[in-house]
Protein backbone atom coordinates (compact mmCIF):
# COMPACT_ATOMS: atom_id res chain seq x y z
CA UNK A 1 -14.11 8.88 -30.75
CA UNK A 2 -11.58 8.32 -27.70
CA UNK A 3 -8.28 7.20 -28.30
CA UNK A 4 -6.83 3.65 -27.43
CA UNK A 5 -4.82 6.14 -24.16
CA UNK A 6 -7.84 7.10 -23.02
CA UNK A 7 -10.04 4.19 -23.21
CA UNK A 8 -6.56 2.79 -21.33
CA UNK A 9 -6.72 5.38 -18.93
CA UNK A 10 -10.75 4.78 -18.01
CA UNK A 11 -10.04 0.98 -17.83
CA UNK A 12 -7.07 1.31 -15.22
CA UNK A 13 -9.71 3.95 -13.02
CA UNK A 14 -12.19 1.25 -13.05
CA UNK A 15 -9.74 -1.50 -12.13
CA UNK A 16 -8.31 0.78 -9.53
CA UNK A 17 -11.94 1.31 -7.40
CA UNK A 18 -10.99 -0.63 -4.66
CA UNK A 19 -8.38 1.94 -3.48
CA UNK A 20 -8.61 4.17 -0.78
CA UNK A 21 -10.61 8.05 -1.25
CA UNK A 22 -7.55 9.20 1.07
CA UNK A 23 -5.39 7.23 2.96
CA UNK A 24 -5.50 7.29 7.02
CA UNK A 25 -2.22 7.30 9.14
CA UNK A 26 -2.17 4.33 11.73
CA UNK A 27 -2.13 6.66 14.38
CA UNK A 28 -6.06 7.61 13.59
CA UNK A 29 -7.02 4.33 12.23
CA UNK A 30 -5.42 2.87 16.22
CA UNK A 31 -7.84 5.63 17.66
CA UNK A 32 -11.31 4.59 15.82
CA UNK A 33 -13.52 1.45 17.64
CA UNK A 34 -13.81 0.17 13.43
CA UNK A 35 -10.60 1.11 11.88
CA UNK A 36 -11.94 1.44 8.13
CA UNK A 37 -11.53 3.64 5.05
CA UNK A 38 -13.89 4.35 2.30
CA UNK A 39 -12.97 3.16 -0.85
CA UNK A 40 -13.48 4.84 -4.37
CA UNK A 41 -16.43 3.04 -5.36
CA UNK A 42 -18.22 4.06 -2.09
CA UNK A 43 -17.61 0.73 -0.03
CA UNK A 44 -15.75 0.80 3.18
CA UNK A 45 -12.54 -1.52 3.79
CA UNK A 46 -11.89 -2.66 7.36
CA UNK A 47 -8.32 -2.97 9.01
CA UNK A 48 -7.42 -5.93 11.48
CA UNK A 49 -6.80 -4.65 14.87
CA UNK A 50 -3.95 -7.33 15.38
CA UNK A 51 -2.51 -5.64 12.17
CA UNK A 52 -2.36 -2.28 13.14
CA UNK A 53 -0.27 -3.14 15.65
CA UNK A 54 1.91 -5.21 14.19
CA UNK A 55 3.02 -2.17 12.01
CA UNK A 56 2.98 0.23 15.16
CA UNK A 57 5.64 -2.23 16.75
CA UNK A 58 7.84 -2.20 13.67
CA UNK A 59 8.25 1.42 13.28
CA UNK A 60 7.96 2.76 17.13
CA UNK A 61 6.67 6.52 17.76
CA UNK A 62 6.95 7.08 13.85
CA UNK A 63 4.00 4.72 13.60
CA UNK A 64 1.08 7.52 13.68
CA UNK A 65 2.36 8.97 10.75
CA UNK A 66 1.86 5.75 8.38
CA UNK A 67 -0.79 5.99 5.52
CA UNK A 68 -2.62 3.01 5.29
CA UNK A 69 -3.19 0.84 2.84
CA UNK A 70 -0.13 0.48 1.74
CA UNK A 71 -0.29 0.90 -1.94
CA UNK A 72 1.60 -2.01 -4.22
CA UNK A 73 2.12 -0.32 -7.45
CA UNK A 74 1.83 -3.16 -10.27
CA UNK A 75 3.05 -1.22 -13.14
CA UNK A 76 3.35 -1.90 -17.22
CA UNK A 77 6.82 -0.36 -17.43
CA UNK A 78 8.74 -2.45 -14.50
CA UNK A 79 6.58 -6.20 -15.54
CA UNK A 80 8.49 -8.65 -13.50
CA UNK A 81 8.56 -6.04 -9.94
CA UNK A 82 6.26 -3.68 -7.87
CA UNK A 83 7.01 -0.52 -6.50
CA UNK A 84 5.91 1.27 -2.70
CA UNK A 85 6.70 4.71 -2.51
CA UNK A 86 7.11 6.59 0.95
CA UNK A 87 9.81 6.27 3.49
CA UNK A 88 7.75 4.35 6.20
CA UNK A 89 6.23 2.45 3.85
CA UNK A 90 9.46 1.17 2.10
CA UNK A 91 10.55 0.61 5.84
CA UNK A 92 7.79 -2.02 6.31
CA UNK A 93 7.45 -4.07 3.07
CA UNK A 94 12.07 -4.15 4.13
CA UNK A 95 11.54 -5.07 7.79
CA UNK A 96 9.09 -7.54 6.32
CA UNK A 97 11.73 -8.80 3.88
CA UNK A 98 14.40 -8.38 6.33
CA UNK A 99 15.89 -6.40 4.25
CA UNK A 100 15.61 -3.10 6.29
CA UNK A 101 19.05 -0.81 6.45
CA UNK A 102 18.50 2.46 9.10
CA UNK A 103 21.69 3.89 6.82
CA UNK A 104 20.41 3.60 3.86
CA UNK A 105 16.55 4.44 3.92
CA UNK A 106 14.60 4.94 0.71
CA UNK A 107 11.56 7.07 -0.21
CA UNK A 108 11.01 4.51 -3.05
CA UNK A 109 11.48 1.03 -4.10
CA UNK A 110 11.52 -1.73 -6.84
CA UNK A 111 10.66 -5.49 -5.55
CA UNK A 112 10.64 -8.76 -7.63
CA UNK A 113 7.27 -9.51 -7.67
CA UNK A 114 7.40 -12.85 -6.67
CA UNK A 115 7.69 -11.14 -3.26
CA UNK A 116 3.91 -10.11 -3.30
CA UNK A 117 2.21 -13.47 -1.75
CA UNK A 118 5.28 -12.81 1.45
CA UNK A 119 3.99 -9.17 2.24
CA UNK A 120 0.19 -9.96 1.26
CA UNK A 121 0.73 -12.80 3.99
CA UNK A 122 1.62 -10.85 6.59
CA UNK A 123 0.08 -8.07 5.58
CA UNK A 124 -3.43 -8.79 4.05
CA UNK A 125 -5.81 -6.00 5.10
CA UNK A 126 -3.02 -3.15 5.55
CA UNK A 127 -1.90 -3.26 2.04
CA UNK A 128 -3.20 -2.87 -1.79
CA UNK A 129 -2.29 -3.15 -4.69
CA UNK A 130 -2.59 -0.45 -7.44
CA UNK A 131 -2.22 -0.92 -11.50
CA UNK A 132 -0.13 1.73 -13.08
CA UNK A 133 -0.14 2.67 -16.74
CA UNK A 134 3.22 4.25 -17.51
């Protein structure tokens, strides 16, 4: 008989399908006629041209080295916030928030989650979000 963890754990894959196999770096997706990836369950998700380079003019020649989507970690530890992990990607979601410091850049951050509908806004086919069981 599985335990309450694992029947936790299989729930949170399921609910998690819609995320990316592998995540492409806006460089490649800028290069393809159809910028898509292929999600878990098999399914393809398409970018937004208009998008694309929306985040290539925010973060200049680093740009190519983004991984899209995005991923917007909705965890059960941190309730009322959301986390993004990687330098370019913190970058975004701060120059979104206009919150973005070049002397103090971060390879991870926390965000009140009330913030979610701003980025999602702006940023509806480049980002995700992702459930976490901690």
């Amino acid at each position: 008989m599985p335990t309450a963890e694992e029947i936790l754990q299989k729930e949170i894959f399921r609910v998690n399908l819609h995320l990316p196999r592998r995540r492409v770096a806006l460089g490649e997706l800028l290069n393809m006629k159809d910028p898509r990836v292929t999600l878990r369950d098999g399914s393809d998700h398409h970018f937004k041209r208009d998008e694309l380079l929306y985040l290539a003019s925010l973060l200049g020649d680093e740009s190519r080295l983004l991984k899209l989507p995005i991923i917007l970690e909705i965890s059960t530890l941190n309730r009322g916030y959301f986390r993004v992990r990687g330098r370019l990607e913190v970058r975004v979601i701060d120059e979104i928030l206009g919150e973005y410091d070049p002397l103090n850049e971060k390879t991870e951050a926390l965000y009140p989650r009330y913030l979610l509908p701003r980025i999602r806004r702006r940023l509806p086919t480049t980002t995700t979000y992702a459930f976490i069981s901690e």
